[in-house]
Protein backbone atom coordinates (compact mmCIF):
# COMPACT_ATOMS: atom_id res chain seq x y z
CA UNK A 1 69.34 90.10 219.06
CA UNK A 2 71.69 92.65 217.59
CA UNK A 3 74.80 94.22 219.53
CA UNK A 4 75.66 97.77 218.26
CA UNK A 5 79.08 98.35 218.14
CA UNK A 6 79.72 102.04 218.10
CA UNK A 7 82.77 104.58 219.34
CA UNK A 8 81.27 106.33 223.00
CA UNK A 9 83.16 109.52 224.01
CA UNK A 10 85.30 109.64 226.38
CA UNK A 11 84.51 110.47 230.14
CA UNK A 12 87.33 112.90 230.48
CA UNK A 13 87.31 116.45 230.13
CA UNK A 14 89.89 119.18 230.40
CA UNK A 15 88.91 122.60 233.25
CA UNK A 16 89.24 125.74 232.69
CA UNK A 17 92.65 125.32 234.51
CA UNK A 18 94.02 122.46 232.47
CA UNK A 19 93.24 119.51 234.78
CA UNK A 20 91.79 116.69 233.73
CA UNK A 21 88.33 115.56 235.33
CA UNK A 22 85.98 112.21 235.15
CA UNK A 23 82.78 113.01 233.72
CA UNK A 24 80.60 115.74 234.97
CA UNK A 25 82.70 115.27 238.70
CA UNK A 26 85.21 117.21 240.07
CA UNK A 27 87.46 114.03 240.25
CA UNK A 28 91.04 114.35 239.12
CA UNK A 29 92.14 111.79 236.59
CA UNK A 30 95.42 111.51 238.73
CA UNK A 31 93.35 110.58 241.68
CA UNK A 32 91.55 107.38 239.67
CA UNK A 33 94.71 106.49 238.19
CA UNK A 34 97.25 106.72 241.37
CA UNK A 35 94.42 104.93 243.10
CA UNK A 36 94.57 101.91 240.14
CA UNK A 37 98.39 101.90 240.43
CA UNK A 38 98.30 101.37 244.08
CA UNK A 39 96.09 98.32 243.38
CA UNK A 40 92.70 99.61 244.06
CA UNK A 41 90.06 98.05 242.02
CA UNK A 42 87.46 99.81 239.77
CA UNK A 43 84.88 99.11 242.48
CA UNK A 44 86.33 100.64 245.33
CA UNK A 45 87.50 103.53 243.55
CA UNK A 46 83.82 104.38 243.04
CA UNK A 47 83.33 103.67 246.63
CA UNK A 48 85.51 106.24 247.41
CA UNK A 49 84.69 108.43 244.73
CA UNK A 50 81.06 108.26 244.91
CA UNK A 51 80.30 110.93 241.93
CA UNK A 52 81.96 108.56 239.63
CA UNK A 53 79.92 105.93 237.96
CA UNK A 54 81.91 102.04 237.82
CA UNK A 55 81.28 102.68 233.91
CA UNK A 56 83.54 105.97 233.37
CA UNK A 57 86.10 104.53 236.04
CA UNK A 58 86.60 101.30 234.20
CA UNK A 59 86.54 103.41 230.63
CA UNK A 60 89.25 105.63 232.09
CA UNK A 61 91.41 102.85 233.30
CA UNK A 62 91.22 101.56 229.88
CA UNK A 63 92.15 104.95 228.36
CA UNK A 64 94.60 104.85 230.66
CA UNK A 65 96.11 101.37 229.95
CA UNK A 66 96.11 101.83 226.27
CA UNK A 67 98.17 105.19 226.26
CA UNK A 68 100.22 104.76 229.18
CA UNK A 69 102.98 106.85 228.22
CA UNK A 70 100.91 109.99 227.50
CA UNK A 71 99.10 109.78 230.89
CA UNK A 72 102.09 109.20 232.75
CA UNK A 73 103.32 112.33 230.74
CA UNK A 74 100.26 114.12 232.16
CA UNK A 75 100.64 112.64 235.64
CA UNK A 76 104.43 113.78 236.03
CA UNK A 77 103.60 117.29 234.75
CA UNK A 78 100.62 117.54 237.11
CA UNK A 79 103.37 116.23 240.12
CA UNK A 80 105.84 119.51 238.92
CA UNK A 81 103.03 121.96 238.75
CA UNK A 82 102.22 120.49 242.21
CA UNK A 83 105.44 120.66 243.62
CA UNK A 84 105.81 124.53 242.18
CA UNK A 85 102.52 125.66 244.04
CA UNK A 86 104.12 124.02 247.30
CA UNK A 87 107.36 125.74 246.73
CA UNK A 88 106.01 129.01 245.92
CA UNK A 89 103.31 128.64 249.25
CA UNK A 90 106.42 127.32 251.33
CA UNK A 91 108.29 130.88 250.53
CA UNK A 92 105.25 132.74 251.04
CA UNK A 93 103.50 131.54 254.13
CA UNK A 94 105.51 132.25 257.63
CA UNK A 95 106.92 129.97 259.73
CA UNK A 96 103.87 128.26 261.53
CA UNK A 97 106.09 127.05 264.16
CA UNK A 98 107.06 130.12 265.37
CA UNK A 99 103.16 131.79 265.47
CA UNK A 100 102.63 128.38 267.36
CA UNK A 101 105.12 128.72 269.99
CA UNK A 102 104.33 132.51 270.48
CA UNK A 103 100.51 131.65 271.13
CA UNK A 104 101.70 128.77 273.35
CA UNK A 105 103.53 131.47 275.60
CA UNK A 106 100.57 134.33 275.72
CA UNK A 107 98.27 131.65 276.74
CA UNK A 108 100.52 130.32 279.20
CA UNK A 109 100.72 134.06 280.71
């Protein structure tokens, strides 16, 4: 019997908008990794991911172990671009309060 040791790409690609995604899912790589820093194990990360096979979660942890510093990078630039969208939606969207309060009083009427 004869093990072939060979290189296998990657399951992490970049969308058209720049995140990075597991395999062929729609799965964030932020989402696998916060999830493995908050102490949840390969196997229930697939359980809650379900599009994710236990292979490409346990290869990206790996990835992710080996170059820490550039995924954490990644991660903290994801968090700004995050926090930018909220910013920009917080400045642009009314007060919800107020619509609330003004629908409470019509029905009331």
């Amino acid at each position: 019997m004869s093990i072939v040791l060979e290189c296998e790409a990657l399951p992490l690609r970049k969308d058209e908008s720049g995140a990075i995604r597991i395999g062929n899912s729609r799965v964030l790589l932020e989402l696998v990794i916060r999830a493995f820093q908050d102490g949840a194990s390969p196997e229930s990360i697939v359980q809650r991911y379900t599009s994710l096979s236990l292979s490409e979660v346990y290869t990206t942890i790996g990835y992710y172990l080996r170059h820490q510093q550039e995924i954490d990078s990644y991660l903290n630039h994801r968090e700004q671009l995050a926090e930018s969208v909220r910013q920009r939606l917080s400045t642009v969207q009314t007060d919800l309060s107020l619509i609330r309060s003004r629908l409470l009083a019509q029905q009331e009427s």
